[in-house]
C-alpha atoms as a PDB file:
ATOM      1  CA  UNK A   1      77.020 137.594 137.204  1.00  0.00           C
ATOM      2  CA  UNK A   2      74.968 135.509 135.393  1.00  0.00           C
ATOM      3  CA  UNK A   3      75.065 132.209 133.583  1.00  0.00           C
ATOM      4  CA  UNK A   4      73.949 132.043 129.971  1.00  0.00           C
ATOM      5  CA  UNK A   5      73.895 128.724 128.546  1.00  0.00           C
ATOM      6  CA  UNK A   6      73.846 128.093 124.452  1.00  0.00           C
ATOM      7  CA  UNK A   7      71.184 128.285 122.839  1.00  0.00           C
ATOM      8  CA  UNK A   8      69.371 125.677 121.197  1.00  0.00           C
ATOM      9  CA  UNK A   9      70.913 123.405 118.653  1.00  0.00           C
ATOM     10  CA  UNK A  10      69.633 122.630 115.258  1.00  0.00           C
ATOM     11  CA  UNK A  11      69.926 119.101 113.639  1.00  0.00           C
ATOM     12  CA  UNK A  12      69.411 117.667 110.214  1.00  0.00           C
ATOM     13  CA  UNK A  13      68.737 113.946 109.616  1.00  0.00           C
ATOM     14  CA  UNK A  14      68.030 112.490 105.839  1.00  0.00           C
ATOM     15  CA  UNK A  15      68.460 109.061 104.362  1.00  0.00           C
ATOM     16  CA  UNK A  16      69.187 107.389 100.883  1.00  0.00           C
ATOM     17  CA  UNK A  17      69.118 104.014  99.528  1.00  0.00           C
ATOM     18  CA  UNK A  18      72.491 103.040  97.559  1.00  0.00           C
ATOM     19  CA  UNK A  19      72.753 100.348  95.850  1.00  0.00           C
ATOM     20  CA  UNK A  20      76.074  98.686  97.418  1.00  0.00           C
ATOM     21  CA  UNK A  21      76.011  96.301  99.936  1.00  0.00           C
ATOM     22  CA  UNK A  22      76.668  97.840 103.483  1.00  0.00           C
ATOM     23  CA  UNK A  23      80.413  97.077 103.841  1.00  0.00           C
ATOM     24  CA  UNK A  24      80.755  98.837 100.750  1.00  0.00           C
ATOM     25  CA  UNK A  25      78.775 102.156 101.688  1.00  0.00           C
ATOM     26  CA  UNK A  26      80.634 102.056 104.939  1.00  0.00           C
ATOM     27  CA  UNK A  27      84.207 101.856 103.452  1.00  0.00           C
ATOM     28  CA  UNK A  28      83.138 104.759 100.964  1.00  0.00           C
ATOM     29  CA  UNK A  29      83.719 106.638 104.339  1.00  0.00           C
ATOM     30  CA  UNK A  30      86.624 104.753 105.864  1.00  0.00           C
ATOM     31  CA  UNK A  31      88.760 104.490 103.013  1.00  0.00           C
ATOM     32  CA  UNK A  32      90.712 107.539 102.413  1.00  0.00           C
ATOM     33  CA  UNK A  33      90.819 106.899  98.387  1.00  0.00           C
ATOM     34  CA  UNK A  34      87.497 106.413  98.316  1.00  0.00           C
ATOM     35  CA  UNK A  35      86.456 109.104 100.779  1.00  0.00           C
ATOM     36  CA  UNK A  36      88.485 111.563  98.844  1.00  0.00           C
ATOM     37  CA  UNK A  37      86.816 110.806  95.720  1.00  0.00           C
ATOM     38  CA  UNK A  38      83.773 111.447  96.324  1.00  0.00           C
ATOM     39  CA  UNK A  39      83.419 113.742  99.259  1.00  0.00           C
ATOM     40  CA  UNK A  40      82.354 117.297  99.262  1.00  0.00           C
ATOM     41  CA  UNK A  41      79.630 119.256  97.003  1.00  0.00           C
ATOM     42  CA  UNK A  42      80.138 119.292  93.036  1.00  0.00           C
ATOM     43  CA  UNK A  43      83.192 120.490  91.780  1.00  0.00           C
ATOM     44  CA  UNK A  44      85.129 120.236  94.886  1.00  0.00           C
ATOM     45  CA  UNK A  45      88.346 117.930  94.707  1.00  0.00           C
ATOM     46  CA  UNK A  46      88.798 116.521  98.728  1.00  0.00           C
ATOM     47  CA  UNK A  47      92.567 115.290  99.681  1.00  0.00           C
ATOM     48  CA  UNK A  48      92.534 113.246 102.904  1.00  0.00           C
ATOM     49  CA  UNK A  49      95.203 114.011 105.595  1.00  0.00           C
ATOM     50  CA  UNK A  50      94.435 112.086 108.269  1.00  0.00           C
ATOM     51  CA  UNK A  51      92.156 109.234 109.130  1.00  0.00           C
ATOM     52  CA  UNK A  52      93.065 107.224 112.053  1.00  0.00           C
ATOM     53  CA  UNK A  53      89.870 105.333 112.230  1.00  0.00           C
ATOM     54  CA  UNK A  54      89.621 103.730 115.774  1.00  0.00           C
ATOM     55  CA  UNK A  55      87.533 105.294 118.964  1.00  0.00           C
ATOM     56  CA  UNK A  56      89.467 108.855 119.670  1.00  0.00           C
ATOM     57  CA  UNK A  57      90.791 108.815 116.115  1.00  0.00           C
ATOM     58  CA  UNK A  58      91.421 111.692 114.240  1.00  0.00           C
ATOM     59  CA  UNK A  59      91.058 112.596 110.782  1.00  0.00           C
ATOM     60  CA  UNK A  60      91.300 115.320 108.557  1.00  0.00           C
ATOM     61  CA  UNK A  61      90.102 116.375 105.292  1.00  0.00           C
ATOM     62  CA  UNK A  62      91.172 119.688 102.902  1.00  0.00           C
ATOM     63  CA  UNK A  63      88.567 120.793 100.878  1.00  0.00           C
ATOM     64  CA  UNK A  64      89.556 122.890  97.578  1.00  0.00           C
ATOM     65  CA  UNK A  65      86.262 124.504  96.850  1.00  0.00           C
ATOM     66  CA  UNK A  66      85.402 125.250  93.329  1.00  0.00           C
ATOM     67  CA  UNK A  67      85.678 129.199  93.935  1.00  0.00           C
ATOM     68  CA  UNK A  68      89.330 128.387  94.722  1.00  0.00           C
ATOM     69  CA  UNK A  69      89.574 128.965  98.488  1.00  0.00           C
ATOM     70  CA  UNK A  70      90.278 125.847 100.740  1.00  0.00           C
ATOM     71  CA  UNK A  71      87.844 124.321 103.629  1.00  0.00           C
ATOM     72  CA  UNK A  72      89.342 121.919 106.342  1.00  0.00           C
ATOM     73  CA  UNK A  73      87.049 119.699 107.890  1.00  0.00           C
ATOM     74  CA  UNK A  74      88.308 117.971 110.991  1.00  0.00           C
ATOM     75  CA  UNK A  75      87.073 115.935 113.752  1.00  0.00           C
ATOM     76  CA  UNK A  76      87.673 112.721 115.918  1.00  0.00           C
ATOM     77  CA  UNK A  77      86.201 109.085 115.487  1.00  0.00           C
ATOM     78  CA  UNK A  78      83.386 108.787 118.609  1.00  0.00           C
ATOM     79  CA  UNK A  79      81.854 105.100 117.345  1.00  0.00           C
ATOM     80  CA  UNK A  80      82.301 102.547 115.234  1.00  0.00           C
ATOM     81  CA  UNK A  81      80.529  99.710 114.362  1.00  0.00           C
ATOM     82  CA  UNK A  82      81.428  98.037 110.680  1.00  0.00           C
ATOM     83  CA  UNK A  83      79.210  98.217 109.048  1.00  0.00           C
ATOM     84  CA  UNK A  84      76.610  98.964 111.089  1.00  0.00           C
ATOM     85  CA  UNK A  85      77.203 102.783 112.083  1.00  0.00           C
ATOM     86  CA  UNK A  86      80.140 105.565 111.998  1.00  0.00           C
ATOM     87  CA  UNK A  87      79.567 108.743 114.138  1.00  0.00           C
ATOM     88  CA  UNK A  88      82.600 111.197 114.411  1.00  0.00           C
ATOM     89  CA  UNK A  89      82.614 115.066 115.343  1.00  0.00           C
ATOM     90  CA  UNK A  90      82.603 117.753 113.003  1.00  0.00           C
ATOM     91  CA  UNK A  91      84.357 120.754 112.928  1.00  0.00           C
ATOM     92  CA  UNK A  92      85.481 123.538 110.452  1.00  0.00           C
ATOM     93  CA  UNK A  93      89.106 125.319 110.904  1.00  0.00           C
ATOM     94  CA  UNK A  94      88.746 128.464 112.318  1.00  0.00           C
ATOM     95  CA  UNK A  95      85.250 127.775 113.397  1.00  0.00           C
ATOM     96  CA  UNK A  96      84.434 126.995 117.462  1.00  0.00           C
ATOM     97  CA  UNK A  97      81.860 124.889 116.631  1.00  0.00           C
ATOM     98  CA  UNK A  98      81.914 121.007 116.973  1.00  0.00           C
ATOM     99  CA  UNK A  99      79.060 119.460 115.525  1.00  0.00           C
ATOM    100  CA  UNK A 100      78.294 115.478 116.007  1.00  0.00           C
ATOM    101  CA  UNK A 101      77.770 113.544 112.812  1.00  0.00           C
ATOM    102  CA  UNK A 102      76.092 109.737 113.213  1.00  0.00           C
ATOM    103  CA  UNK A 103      75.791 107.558 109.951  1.00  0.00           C
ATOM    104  CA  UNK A 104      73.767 104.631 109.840  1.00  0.00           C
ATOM    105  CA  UNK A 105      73.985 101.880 107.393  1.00  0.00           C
ATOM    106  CA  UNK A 106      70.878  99.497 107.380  1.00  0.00           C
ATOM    107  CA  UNK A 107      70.243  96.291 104.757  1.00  0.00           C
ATOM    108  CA  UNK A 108      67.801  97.353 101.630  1.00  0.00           C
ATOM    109  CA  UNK A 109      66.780  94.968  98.982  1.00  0.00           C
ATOM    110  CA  UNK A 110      68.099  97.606  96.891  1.00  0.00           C
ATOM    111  CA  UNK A 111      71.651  97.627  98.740  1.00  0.00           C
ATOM    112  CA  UNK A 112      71.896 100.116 101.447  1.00  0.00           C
ATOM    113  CA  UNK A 113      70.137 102.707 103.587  1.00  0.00           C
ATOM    114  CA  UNK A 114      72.131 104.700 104.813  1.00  0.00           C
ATOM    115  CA  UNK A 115      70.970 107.389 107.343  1.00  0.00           C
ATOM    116  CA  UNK A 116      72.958 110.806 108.189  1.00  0.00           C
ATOM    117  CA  UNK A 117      72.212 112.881 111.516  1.00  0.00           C
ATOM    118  CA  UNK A 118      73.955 115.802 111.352  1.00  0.00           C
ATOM    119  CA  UNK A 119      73.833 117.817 115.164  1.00  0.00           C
ATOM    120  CA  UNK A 120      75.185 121.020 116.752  1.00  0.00           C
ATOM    121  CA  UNK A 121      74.532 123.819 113.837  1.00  0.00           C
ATOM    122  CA  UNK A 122      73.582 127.444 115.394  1.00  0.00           C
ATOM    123  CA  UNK A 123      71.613 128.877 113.093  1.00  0.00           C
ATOM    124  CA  UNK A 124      69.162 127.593 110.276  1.00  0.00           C
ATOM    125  CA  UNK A 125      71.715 128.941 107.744  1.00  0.00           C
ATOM    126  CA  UNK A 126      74.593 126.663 108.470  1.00  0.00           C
ATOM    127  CA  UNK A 127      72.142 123.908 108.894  1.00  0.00           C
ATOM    128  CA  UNK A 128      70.626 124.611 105.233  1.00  0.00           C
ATOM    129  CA  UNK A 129      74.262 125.001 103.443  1.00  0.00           C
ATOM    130  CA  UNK A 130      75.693 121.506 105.000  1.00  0.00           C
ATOM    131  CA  UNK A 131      72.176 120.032 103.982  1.00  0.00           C
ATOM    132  CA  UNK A 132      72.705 121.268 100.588  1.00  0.00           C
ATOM    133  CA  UNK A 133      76.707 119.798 101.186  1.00  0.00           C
ATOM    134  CA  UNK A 134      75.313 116.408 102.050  1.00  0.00           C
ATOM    135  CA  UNK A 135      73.229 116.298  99.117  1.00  0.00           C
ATOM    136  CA  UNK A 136      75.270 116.729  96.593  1.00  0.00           C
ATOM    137  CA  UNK A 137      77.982 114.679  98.160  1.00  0.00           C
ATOM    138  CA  UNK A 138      75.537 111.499  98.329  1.00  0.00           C
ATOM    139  CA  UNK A 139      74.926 112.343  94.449  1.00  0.00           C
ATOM    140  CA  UNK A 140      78.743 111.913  93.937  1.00  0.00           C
ATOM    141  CA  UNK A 141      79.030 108.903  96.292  1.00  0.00           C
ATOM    142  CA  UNK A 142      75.799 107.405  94.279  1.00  0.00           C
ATOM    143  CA  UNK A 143      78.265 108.069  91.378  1.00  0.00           C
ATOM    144  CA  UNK A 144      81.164 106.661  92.946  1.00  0.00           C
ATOM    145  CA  UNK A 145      79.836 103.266  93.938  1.00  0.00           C
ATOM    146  CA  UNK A 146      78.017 102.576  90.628  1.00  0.00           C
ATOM    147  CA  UNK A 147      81.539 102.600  88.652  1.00  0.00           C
ATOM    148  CA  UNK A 148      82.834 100.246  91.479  1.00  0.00           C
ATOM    149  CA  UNK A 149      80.092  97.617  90.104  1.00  0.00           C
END
């Protein structure tokens, strides 16, 4: 018998400057009526179920796509640091897969950089279509927090 261990992991890491002050960019993620509002690519309308945010927390998001079908997104709280940093796992109903996600929210004359490591995809695929996911849910947070001004 042999072992086989996983193979190896694939990450993606980008950053983008908002223009909100860190506590603000970090409750954007905290706050379920502001999380819902803004998370998940274009067109996709996010209802929070659960978001117990302390160390072991869980939380729990239902994504209604814009082709109709639903996505749940799930994961527990694994550091927290207001308003410093906010890394939680990742993981997609009926997928295995955990992934690790680690936001960082750093001071920038123009408001906020914040910084998103995303770890644990399995092929360059997945890693591409949550990149894409990320992207166009930072567009709608960019959105969200300029109407909050």
């Amino acid at each position: 018998m042999t072992n086989q261990s996983p193979g190896p992991t694939l990450s993606l890491s980008m950053s983008r400057v908002l223009a909100a002050s860190p506590e603000q960019v970090f409750r954007a993620f905290t706050d379920p009526d502001w999380y819902g509002q803004w998370w998940g690519p274009e067109g996709t309308r996010s209802e929070v179920r659960q978001l117990d945010l302390q160390v072991g927390g869980a939380y729990r998001v239902d994504m209604h796509l814009p082709d109709g079908s639903l996505a749940v997104m799930y994961g527990r709280y694994r550091e927290i640091d207001p308003p410093q940093l906010l890394a939680y796992s990742l993981a997609w109903e009926g997928d295995p897969t955990e992934m690790l996600v680690t936001l960082e929210f750093e001071p920038h004359e123009d408001g906020t950089e914040l910084t998103v490591t995303h770890e644990g995809f399995t092929d360059q695929a997945r890693a591409g279509q949550h990149e894409q996911g990320w992207a166009s849910s930072l567009d709608r947070l960019v959105s969200l927090l300029a109407n909050q001004s």
